[in-house]
Protein backbone atom coordinates (compact mmCIF):
# COMPACT_ATOMS: atom_id res chain seq x y z
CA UNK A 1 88.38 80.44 74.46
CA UNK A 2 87.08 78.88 77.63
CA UNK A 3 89.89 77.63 80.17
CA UNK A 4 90.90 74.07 80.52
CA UNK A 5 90.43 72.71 84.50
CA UNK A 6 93.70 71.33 85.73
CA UNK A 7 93.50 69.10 87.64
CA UNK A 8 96.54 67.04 87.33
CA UNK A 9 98.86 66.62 90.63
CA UNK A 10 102.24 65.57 90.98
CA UNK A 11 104.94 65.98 88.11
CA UNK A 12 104.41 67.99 84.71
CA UNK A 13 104.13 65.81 81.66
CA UNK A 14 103.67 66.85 78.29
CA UNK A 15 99.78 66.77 78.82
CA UNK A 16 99.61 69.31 81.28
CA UNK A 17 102.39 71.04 79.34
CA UNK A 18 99.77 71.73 76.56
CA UNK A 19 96.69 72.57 78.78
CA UNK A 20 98.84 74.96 80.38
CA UNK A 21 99.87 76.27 77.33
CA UNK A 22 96.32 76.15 75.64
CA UNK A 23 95.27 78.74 78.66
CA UNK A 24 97.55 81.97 77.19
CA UNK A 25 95.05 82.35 74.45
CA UNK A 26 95.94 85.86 72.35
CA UNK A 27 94.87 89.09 75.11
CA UNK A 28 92.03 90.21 72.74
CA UNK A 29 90.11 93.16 73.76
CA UNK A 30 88.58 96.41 72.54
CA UNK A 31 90.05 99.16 73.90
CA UNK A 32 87.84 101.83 76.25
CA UNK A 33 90.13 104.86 75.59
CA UNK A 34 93.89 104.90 73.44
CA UNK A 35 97.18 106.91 73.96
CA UNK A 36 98.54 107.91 70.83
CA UNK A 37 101.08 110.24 71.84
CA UNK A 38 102.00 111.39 68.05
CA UNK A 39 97.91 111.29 67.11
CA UNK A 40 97.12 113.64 69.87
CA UNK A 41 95.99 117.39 70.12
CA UNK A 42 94.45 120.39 72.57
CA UNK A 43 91.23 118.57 73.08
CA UNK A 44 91.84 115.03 74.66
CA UNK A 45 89.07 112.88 75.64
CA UNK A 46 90.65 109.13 75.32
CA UNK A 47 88.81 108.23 71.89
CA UNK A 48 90.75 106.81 68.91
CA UNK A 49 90.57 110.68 67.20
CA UNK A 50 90.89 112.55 70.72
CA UNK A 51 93.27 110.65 71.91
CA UNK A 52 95.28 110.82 75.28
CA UNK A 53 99.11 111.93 74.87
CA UNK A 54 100.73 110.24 77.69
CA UNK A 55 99.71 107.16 80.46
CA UNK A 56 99.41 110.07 82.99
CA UNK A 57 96.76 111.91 81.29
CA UNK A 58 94.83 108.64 81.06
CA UNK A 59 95.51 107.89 84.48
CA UNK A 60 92.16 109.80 86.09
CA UNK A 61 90.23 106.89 83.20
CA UNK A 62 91.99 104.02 85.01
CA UNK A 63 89.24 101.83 86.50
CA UNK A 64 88.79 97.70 87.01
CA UNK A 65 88.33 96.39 83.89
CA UNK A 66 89.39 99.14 81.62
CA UNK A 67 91.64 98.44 78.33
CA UNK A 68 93.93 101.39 77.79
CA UNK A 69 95.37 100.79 73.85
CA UNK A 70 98.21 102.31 72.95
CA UNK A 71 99.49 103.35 69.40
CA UNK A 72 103.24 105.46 68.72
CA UNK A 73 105.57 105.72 71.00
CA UNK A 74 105.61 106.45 74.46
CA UNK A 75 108.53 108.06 76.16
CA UNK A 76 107.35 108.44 79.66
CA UNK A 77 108.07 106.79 83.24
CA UNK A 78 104.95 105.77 84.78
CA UNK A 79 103.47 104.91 88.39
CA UNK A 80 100.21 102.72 87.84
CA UNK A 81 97.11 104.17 90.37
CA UNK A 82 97.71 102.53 93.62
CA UNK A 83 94.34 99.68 94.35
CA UNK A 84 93.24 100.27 90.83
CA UNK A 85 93.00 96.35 89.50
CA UNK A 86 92.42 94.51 86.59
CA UNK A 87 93.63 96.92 84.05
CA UNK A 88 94.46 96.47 80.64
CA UNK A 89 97.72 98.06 78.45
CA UNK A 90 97.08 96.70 75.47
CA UNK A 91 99.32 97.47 72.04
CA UNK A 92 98.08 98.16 68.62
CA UNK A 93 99.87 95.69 66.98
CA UNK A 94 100.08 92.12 67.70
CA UNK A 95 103.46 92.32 66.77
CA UNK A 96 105.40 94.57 69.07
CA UNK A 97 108.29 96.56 67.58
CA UNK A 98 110.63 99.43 68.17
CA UNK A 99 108.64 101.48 66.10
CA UNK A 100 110.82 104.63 65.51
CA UNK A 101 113.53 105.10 62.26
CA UNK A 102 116.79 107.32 63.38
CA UNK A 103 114.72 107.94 66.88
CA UNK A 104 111.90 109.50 65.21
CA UNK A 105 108.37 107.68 65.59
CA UNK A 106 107.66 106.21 62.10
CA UNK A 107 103.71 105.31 62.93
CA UNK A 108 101.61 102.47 64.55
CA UNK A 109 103.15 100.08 66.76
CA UNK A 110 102.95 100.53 70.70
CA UNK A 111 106.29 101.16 72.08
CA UNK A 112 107.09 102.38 75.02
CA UNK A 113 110.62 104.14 75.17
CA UNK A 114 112.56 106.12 77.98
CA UNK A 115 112.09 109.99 77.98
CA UNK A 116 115.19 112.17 77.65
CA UNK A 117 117.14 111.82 80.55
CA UNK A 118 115.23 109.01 82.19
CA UNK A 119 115.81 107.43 85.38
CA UNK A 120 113.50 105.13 86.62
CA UNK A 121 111.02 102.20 85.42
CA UNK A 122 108.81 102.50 82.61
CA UNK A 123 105.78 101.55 84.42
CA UNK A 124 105.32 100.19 87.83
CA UNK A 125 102.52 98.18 89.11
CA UNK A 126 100.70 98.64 92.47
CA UNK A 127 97.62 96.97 91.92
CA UNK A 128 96.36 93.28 91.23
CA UNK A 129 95.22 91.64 87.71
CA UNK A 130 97.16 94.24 85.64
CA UNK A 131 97.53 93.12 81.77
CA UNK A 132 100.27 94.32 79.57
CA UNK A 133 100.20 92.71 76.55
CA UNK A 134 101.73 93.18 72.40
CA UNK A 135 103.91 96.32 73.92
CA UNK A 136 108.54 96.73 73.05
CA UNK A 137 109.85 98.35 75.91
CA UNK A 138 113.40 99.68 76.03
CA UNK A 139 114.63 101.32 78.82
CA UNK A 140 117.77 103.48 78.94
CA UNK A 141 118.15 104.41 82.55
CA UNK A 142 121.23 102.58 84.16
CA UNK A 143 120.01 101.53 87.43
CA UNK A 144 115.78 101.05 86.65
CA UNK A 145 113.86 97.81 84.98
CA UNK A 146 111.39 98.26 82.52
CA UNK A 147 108.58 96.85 84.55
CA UNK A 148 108.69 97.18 88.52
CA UNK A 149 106.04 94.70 90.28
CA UNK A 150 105.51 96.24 93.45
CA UNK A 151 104.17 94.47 96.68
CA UNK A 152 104.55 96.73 99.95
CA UNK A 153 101.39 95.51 101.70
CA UNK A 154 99.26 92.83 103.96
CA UNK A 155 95.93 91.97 104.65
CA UNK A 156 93.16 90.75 102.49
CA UNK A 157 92.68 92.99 100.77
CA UNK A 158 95.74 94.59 100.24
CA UNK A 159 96.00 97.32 102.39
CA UNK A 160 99.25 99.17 100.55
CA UNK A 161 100.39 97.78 96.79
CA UNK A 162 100.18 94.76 95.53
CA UNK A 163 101.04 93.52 91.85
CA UNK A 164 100.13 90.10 92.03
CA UNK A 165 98.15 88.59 89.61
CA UNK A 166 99.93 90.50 86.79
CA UNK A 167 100.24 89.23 83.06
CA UNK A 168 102.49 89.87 80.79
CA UNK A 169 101.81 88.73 77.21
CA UNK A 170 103.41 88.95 73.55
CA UNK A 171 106.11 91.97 74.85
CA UNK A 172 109.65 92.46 73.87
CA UNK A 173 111.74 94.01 76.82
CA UNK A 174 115.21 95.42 76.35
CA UNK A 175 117.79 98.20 77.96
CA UNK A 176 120.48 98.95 79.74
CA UNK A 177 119.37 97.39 83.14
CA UNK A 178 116.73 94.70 84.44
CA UNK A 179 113.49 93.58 82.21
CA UNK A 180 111.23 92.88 84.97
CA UNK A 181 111.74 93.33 88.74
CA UNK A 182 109.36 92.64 91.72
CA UNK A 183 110.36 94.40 94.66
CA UNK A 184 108.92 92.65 97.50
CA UNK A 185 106.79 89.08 97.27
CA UNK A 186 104.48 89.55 94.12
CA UNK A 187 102.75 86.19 93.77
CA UNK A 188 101.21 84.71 90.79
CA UNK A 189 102.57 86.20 88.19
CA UNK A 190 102.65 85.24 84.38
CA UNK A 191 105.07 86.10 81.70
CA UNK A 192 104.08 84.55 78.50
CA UNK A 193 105.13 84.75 74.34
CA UNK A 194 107.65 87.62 75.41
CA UNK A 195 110.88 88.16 74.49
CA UNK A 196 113.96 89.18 77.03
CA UNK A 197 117.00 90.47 75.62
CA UNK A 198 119.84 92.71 75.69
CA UNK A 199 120.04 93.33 79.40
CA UNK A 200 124.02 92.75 78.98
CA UNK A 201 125.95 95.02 81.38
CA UNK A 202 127.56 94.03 84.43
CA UNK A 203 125.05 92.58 86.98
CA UNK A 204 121.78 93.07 84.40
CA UNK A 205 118.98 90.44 85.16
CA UNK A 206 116.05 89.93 82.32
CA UNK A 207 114.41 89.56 85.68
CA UNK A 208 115.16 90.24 88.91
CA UNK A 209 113.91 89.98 92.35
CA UNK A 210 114.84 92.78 95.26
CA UNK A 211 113.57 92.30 98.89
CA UNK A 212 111.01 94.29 99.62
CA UNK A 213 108.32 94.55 102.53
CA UNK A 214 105.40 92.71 101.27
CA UNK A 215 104.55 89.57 102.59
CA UNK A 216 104.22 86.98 99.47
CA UNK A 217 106.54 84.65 98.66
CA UNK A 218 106.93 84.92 94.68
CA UNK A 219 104.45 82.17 94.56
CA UNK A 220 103.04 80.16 91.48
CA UNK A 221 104.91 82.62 89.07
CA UNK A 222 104.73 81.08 85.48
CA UNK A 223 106.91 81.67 82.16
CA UNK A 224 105.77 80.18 79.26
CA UNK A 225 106.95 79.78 75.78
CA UNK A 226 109.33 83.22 76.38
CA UNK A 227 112.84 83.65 74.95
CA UNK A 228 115.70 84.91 76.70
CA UNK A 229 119.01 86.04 74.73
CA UNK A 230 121.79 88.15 75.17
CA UNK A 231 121.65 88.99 79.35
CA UNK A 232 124.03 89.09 81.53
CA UNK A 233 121.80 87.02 83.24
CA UNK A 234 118.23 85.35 83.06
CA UNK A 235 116.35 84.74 85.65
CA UNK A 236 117.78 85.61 90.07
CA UNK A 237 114.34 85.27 92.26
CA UNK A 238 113.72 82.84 95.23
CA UNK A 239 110.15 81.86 93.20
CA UNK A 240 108.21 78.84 95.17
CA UNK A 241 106.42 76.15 93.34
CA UNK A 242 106.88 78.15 90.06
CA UNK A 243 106.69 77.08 86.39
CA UNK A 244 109.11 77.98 83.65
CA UNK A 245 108.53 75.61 80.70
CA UNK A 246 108.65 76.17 76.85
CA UNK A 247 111.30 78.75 76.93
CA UNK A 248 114.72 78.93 75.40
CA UNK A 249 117.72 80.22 76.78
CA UNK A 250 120.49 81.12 74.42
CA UNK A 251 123.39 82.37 76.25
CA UNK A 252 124.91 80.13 78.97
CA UNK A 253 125.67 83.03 81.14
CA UNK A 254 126.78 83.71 84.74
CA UNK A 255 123.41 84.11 85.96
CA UNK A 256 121.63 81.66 83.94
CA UNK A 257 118.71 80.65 85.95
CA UNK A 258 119.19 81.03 90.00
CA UNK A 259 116.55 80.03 92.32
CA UNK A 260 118.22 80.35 95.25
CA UNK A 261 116.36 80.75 98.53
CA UNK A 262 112.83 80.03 96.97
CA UNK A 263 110.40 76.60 97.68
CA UNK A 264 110.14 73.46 96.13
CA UNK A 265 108.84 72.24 93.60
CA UNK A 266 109.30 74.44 90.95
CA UNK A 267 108.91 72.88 87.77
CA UNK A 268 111.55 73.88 85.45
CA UNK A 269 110.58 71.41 82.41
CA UNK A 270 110.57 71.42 78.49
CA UNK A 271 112.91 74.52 77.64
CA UNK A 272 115.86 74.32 75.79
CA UNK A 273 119.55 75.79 76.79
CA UNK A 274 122.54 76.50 75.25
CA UNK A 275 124.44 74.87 77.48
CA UNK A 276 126.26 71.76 77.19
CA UNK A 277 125.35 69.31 80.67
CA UNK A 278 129.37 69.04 81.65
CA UNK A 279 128.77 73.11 82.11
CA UNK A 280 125.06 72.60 83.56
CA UNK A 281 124.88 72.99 87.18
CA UNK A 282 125.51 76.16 89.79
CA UNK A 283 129.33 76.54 89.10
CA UNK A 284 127.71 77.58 85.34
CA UNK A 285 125.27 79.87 86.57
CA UNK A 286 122.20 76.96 87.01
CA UNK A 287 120.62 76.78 90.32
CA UNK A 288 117.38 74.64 91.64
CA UNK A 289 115.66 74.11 94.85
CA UNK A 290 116.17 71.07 96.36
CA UNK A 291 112.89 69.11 95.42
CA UNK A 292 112.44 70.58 92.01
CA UNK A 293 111.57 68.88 88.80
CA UNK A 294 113.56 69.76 85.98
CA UNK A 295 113.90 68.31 82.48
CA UNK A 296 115.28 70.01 79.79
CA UNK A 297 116.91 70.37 76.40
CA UNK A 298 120.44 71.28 76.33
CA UNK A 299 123.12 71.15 73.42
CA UNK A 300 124.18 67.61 74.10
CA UNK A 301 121.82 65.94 76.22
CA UNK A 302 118.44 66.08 77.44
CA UNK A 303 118.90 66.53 81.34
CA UNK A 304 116.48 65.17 83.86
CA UNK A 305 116.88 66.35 87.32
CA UNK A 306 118.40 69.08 89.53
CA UNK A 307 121.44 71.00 87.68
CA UNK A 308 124.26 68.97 88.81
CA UNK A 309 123.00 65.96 89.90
């Protein structure tokens, strides 16, 4: 499906709302080599019947424009190739799922699970234009996200890591700590038709932001049409001119949405919260920018304007 042109300047109506939309078609690609950790044996060459058993094995395949598919389950923590863009993870199924019965894999799917004793991310990004798309992650390690967005670098190109430009499509992330973290100034990233949930301990963030020393400014970062339940908290990151529209948010919690310390306007517009608008504003976990545009569903009210206002 070709892209719409937008064009449009100023506020988001429901026009744009729709283009915007219309441009997250379904990731549909043919894969160039597969992990299938439980289909895999001695001789390993990335086909569908000589499969790759793990993301490192296939790492050494890893080029632009590659599409890695994945089938099982993967318990592994893995660190993407640093300046290797625009590759594909794409899952099996277009529905992701924890695909295991009593812990033990149960066929297809594409999860991707922590591996005994885990400690760190399930995969971190160091590269630009990285896809990872129809994937259930679920991370057990206490103090580690499931996917780290890592931006250390400058120049033009990037001359250290840089995740921008990553997409995130039709995933499910849960665990016991953050769903997505940037560490450093990632810009332009998209999270869209995923699910965030269960992140529910003390101080968890669906997705979090830590400072880092790269450069960007979490600029033009997009979630569309993504649901968020269950978390201790949603969304903490200083994004600037970012879009979050389409989403719901079930759980008024302490951390609901804080965009504290990024640059206006972000458009917060057409999601829906539990949260009733005597409760919607910064004392109940709801922070803008000054300068945003929001307008949103909540319990008892449709709410135009800045939390609080």
């Amino acid at each position: 499906m070709a892209l719409i042109t937008l064009t449009q300047q100023g506020a988001v109506d429901a026009a744009l709302l729709s283009q915007l939309n219309a441009n997250f078609a379904s990731v549909s690609k043919t894969p160039n080599f597969w992990v299938r950790p439980q289909a895999s044996g001695t001789v390993q060459d990335g086909s569908y019947d000589k499969p790759f058993g793990s993301m490192a094995l296939a790492r050494p395949v890893m080029a632009p424009g590659v599409v890695i598919g994945v089938s099982g389950v993967l318990k592994e923590e893995f660190t993407a190739p640093l300046g290797v863009n625009n590759v594909t993870i794409l899952g099996e199924s277009e529905v992701p799922r924890q695909a295991t019965t009593g812990g033990v894999p149960n066929g297809g799917g594409a999860t991707w699970l922590s591996p005994s004793g885990g400690t760190s991310w399930l995969i971190r990004l160091r590269a630009q234009g990285w896809t990872i798309a129809n994937i259930y992650f679920n991370n057990s390690a206490t103090a580690a996200p499931c996917i780290s967005i890592l931006t250390d670098g400058t120049g033009d190109p990037p001359l250290d890591s840089d995740g921008a430009h990553t997409l995130i499509y039709n995933c499910i992330l849960t665990g016991t700590d953050d769903g997505i973290n940037v560490n450093g100034g990632t810009n332009f990233v998209r999270v869209v038709n995923t699910t965030l949930f269960g992140f529910s301990g003390s101080g968890d963030l669906a997705v979090s932001s830590t400072a880092g020393a790269g450069v960007g400014t979490l600029l033009d970062w997009r979630f569309i049409n993504c649901k968020f339940f269950n978390n201790a908290g949603n969304i903490t990151a200083g994004l600037s001119h970012a879009t979050i529209s389409g989403c719901v948010f079930e759980n008024g919690s302490a951390s609901n949405i804080n965009l504290t310390g990024g640059t206006a306007p972000n458009y917060v517009v057409g999601n829906y919260f539990n949260i009733a608008a005597a409760d919607f504003d910064p004392a109940g976990g709801t922070t803008g920018v000054t300068g945003d545009v929001w307008s949103n569903t909540l319990t008892d009210a449709i709410e135009t304007g800045l939390p609080a206002n």
